[in-house]
C-alpha atoms as a PDB file:
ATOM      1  CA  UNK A   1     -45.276  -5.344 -32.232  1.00  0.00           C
ATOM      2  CA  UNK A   2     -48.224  -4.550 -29.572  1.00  0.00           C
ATOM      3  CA  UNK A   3     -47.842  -2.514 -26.786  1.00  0.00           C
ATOM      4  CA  UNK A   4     -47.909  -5.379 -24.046  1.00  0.00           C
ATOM      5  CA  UNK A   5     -44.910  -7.301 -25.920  1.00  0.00           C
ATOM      6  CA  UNK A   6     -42.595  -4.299 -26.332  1.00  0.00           C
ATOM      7  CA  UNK A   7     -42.820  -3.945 -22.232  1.00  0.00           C
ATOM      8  CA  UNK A   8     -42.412  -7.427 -21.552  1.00  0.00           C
ATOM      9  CA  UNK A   9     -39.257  -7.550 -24.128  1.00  0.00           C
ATOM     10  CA  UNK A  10     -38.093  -4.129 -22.552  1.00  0.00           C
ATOM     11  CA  UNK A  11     -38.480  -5.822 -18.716  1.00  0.00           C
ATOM     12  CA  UNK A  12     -36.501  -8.886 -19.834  1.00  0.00           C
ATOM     13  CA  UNK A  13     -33.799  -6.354 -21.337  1.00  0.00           C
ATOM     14  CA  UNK A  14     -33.631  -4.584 -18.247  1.00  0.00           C
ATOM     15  CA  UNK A  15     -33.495  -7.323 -15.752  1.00  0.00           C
ATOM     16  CA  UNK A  16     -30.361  -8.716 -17.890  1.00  0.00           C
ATOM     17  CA  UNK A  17     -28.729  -5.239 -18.147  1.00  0.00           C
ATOM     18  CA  UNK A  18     -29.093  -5.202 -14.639  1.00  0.00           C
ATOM     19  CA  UNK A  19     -27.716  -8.429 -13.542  1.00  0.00           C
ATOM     20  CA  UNK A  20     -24.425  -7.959 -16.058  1.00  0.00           C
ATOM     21  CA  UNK A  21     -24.005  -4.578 -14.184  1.00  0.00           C
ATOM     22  CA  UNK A  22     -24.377  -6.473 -10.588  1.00  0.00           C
ATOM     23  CA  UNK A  23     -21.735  -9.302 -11.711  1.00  0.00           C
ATOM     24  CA  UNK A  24     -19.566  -6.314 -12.625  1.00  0.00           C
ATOM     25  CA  UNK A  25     -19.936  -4.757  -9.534  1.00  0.00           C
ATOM     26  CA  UNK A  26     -19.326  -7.973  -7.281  1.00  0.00           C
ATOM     27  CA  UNK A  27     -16.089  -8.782  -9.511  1.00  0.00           C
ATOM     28  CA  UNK A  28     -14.644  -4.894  -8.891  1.00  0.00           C
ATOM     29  CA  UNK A  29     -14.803  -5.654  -5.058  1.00  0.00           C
ATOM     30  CA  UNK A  30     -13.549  -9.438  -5.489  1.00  0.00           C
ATOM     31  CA  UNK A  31      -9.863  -9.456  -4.414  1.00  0.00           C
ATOM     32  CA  UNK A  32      -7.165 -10.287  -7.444  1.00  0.00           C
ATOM     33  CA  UNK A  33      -6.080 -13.322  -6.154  1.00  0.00           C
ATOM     34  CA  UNK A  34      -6.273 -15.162  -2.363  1.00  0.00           C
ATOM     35  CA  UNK A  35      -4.090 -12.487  -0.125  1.00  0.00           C
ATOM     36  CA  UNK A  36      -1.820 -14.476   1.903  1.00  0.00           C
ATOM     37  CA  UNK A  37      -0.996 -13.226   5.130  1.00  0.00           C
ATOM     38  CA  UNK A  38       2.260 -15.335   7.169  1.00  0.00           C
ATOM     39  CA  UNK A  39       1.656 -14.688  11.630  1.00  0.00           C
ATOM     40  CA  UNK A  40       4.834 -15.592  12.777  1.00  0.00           C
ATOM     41  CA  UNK A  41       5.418 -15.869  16.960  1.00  0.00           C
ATOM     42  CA  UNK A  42       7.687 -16.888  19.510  1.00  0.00           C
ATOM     43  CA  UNK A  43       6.016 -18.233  22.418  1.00  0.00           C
ATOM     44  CA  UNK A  44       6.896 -19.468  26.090  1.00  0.00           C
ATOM     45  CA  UNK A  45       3.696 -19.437  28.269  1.00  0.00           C
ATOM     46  CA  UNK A  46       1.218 -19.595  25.723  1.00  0.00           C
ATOM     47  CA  UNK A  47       0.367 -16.058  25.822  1.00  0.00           C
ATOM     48  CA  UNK A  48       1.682 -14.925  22.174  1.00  0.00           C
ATOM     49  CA  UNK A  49       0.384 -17.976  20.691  1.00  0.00           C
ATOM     50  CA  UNK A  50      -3.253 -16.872  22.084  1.00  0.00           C
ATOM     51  CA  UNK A  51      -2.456 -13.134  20.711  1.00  0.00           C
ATOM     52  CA  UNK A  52      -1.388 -15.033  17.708  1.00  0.00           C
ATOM     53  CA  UNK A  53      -4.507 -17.103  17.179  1.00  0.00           C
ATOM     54  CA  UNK A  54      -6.614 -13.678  17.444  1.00  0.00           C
ATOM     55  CA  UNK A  55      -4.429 -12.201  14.989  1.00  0.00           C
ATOM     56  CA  UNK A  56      -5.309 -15.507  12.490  1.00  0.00           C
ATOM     57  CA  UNK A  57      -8.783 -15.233  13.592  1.00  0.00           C
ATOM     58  CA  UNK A  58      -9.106 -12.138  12.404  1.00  0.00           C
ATOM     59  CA  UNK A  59      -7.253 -12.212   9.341  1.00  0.00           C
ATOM     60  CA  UNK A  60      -8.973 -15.155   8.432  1.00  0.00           C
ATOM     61  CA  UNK A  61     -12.235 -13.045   8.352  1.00  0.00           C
ATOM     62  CA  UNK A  62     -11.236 -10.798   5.367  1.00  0.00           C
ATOM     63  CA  UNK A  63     -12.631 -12.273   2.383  1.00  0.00           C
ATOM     64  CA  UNK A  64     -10.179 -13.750  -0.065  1.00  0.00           C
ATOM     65  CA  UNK A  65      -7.562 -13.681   2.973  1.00  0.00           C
ATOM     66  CA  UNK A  66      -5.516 -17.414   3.208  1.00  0.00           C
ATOM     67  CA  UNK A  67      -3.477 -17.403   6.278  1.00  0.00           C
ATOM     68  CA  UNK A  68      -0.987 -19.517   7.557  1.00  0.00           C
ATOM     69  CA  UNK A  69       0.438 -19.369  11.278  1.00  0.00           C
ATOM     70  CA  UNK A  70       3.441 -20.604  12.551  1.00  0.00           C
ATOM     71  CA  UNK A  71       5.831 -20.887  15.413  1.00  0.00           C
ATOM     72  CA  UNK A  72       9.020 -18.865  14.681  1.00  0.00           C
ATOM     73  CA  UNK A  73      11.521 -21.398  13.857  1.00  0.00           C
ATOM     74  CA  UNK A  74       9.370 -23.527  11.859  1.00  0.00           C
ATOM     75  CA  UNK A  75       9.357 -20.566   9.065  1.00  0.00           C
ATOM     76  CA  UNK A  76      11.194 -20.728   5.807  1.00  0.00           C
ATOM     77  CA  UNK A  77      12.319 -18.520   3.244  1.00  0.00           C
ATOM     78  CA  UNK A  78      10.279 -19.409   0.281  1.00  0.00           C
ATOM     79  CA  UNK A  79       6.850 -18.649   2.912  1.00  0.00           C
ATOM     80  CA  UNK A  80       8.898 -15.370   3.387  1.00  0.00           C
ATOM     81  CA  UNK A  81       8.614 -15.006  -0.144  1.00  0.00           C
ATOM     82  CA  UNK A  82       5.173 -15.938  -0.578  1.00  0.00           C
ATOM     83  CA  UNK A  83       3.461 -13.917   1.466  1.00  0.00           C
ATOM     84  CA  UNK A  84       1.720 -10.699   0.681  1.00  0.00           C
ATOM     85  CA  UNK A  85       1.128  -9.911   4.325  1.00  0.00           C
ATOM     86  CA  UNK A  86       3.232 -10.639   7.416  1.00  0.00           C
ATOM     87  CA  UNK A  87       2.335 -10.254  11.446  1.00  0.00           C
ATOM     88  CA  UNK A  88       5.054 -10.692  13.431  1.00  0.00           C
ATOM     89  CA  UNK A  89       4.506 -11.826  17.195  1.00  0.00           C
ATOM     90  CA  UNK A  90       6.861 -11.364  20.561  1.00  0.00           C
ATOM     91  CA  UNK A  91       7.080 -11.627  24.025  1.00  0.00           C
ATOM     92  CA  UNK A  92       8.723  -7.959  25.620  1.00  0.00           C
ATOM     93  CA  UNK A  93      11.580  -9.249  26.900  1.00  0.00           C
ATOM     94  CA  UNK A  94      13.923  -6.327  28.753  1.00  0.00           C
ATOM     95  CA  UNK A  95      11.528  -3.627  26.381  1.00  0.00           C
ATOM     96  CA  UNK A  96      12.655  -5.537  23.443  1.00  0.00           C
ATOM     97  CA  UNK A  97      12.055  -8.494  21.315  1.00  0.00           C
ATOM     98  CA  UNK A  98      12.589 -12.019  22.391  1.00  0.00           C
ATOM     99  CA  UNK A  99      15.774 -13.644  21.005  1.00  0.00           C
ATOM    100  CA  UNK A 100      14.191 -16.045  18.647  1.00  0.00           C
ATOM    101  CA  UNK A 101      12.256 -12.928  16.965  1.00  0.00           C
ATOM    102  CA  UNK A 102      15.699 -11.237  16.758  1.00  0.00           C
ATOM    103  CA  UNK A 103      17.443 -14.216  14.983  1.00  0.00           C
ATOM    104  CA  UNK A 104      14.411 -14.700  12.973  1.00  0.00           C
ATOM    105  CA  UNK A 105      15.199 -11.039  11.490  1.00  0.00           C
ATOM    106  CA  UNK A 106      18.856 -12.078  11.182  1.00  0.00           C
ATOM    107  CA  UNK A 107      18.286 -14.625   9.470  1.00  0.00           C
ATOM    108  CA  UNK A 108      16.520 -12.697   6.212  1.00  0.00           C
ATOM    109  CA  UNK A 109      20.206 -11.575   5.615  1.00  0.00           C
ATOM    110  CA  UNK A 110      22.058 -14.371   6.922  1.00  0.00           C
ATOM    111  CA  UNK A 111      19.826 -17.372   6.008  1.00  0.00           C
ATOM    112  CA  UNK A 112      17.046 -16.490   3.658  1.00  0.00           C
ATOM    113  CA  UNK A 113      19.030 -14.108   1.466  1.00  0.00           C
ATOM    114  CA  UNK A 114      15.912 -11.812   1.180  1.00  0.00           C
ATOM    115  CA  UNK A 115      17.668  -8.510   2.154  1.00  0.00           C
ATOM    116  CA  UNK A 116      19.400  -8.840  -1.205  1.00  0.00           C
ATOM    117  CA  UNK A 117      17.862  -6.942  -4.023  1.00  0.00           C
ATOM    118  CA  UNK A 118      15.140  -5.891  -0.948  1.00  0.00           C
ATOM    119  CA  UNK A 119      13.224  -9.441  -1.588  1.00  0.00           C
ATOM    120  CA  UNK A 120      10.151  -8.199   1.014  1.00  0.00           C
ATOM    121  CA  UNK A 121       9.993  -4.816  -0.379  1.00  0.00           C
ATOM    122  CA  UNK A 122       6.279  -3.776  -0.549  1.00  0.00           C
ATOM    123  CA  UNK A 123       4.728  -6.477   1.588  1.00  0.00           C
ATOM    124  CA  UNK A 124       2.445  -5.433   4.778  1.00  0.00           C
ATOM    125  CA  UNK A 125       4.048  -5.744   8.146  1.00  0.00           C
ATOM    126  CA  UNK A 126       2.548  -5.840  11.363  1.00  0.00           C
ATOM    127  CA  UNK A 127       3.326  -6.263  15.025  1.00  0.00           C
ATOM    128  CA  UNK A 128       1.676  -7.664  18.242  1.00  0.00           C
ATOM    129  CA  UNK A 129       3.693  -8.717  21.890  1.00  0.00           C
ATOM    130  CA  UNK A 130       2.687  -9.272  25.209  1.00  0.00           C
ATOM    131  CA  UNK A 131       4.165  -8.198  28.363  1.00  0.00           C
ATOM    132  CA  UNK A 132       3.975  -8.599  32.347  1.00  0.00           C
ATOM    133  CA  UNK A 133       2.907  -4.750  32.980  1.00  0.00           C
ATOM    134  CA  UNK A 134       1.729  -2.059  31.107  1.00  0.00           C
ATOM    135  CA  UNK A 135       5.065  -0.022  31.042  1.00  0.00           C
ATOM    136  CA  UNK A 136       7.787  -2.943  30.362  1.00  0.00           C
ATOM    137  CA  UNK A 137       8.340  -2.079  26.687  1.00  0.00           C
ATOM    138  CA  UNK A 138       5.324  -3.250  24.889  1.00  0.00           C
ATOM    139  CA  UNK A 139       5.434  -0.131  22.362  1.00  0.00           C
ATOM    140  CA  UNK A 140       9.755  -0.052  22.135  1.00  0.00           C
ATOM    141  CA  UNK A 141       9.237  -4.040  20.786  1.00  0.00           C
ATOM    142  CA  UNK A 142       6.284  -3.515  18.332  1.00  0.00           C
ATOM    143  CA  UNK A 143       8.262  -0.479  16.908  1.00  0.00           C
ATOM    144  CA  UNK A 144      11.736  -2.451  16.489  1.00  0.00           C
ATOM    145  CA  UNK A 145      10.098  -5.392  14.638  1.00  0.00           C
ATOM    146  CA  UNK A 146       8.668  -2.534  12.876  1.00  0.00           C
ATOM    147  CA  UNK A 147      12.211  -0.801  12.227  1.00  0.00           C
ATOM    148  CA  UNK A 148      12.993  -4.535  10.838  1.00  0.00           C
ATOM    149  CA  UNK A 149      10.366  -4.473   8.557  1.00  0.00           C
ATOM    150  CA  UNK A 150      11.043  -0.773   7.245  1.00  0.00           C
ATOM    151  CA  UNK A 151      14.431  -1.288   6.670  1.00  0.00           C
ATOM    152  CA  UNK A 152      13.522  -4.582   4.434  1.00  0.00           C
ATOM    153  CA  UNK A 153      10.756  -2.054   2.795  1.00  0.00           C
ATOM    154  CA  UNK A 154       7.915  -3.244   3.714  1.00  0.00           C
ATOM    155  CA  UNK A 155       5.014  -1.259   4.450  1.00  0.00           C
ATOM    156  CA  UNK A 156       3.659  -1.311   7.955  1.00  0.00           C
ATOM    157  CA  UNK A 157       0.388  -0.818   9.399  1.00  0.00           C
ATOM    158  CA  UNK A 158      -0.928  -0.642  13.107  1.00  0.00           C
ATOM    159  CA  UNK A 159      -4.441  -2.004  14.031  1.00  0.00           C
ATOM    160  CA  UNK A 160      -5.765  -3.091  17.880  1.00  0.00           C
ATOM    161  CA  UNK A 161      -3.151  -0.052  19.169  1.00  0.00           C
ATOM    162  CA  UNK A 162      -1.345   2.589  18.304  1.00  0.00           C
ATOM    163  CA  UNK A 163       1.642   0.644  17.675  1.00  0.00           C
ATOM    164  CA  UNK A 164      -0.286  -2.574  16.998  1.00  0.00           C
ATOM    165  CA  UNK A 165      -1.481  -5.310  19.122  1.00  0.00           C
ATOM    166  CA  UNK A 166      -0.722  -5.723  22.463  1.00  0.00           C
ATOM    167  CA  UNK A 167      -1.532  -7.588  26.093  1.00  0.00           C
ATOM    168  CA  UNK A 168      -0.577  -7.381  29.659  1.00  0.00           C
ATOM    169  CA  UNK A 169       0.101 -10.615  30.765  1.00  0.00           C
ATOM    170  CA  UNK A 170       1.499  -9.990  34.679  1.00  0.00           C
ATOM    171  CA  UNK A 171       1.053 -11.071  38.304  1.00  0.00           C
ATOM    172  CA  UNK A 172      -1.672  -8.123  38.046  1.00  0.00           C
ATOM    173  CA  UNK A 173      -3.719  -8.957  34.894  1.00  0.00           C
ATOM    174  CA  UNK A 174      -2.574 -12.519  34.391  1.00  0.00           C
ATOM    175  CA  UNK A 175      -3.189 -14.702  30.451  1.00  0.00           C
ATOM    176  CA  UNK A 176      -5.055 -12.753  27.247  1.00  0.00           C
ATOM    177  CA  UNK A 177      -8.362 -11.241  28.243  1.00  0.00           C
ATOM    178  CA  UNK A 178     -11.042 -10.834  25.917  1.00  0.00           C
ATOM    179  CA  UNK A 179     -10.294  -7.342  25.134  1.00  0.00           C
ATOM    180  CA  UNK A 180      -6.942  -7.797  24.190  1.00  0.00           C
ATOM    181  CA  UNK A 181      -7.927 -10.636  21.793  1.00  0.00           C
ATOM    182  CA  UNK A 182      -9.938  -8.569  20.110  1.00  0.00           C
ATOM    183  CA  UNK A 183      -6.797  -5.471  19.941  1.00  0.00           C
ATOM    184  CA  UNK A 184      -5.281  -9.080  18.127  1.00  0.00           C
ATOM    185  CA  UNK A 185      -8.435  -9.906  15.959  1.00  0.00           C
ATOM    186  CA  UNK A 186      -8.279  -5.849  14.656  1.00  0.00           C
ATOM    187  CA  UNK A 187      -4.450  -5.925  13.830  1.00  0.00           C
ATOM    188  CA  UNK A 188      -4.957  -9.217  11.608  1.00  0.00           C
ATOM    189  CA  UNK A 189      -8.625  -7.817   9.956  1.00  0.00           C
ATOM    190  CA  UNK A 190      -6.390  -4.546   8.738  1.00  0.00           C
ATOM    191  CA  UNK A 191      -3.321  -5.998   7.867  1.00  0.00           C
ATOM    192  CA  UNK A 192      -5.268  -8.467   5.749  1.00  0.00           C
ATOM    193  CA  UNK A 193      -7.507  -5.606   4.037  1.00  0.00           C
ATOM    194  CA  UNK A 194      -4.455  -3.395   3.794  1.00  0.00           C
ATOM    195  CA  UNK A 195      -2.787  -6.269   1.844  1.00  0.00           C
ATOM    196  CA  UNK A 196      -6.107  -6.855  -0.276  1.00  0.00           C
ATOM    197  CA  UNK A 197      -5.851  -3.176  -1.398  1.00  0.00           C
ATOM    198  CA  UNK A 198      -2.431  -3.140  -1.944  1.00  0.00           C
ATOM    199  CA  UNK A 199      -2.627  -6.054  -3.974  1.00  0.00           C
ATOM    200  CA  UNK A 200      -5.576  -5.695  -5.662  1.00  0.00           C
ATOM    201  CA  UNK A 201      -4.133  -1.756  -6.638  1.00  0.00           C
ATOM    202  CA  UNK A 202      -0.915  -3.781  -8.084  1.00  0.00           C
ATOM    203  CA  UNK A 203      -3.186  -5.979 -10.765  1.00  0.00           C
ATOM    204  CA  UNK A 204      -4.601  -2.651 -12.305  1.00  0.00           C
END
């Protein structure tokens, strides 16, 4: 074999070896599997449902993420159950969660039968409202949807906020500014990544 074809067989070699290593590489940081993330809300002015559409928007921008969003009392056990993720929307109402949200949490004893045997253990939770001032009980409501979630075992994350996502909605900021969609877009993109990870660190 002459000099000149040992190179060019040693190039080909080393463009292959390269390209195996590259596929390798892309498939390592490849989720295991689509992550799907469940936004749940309870809206009355169309507020929450905005926050809520950030929080899709961004979830929707993790790679591998499929996300489904829906109104409160449209939800059903078996989405409960097949979720990896879920992002749980209220309106503060008296520095606590709406009603609806409330019965929606009942219901995982009552209804879905998913406190038994801890059915949501190790899934992500998150939490987003929206309130008429700044003090009303924004961060008391993210943390007892998050109290809901811990005692279920989930695992919950923040993301937009300390707490989570959150937006003033009163006479003196009035609907969801652009800021405060993106606090909603941030909660969803981390939620969704934390979920990837998790999941991802379950396959291996």
């Amino acid at each position: 074999m002459n000099k000149r074809k040992f190179l060019k067989q040693a190039g080909a070699a080393s463009v292959a070896a390269g390209m195996v290593l590259a596929s390798r590489s892309s498939q390592a940081q490849a989720p295991a599997g689509d992550v799907k993330v469940l936004i749940v809300y309870h809206s009355v002015t169309g507020n929450t449902e905005k926050m809520a559409q950030g929080v899709a928007e961004g979830a929707n921008g993790v790679s591998g993420a499929s996300v489904v969003l829906k109104k409160v009392g449209e939800v059903t056990g078996d989405e409960l159950l097949a979720c990896d993720a879920l992002i749980v929307g209220s309106p503060v109402y008296y520095a606590n969660m709406a009603g609806e949200i409330k019965t929606f949490f009942d219901n995982w004893g009552l209804k879905f039968h998913l406190f038994t045997d801890f059915k949501m253990r190790n899934k992500i939770g998150g939490a987003f409202v929206t309130g008429g001032s700044i003090s009303n009980g924004k961060e008391t409501t993210m943390q007892s949807i998050h109290a809901a979630m811990l005692i279920n075992q989930m695992s919950v994350v923040s993301g937009g906020g300390a707490f989570g996502a959150s937006a003033t909605t009163g006479p003196d900021s009035p609907g969801v500014d652009e800021k405060e969609l993106e606090a909603a877009r941030a909660l969803g993109k981390r939620v969704a990544e934390f979920a990837a990870i998790t999941k991802r660190g379950s396959k291996s």
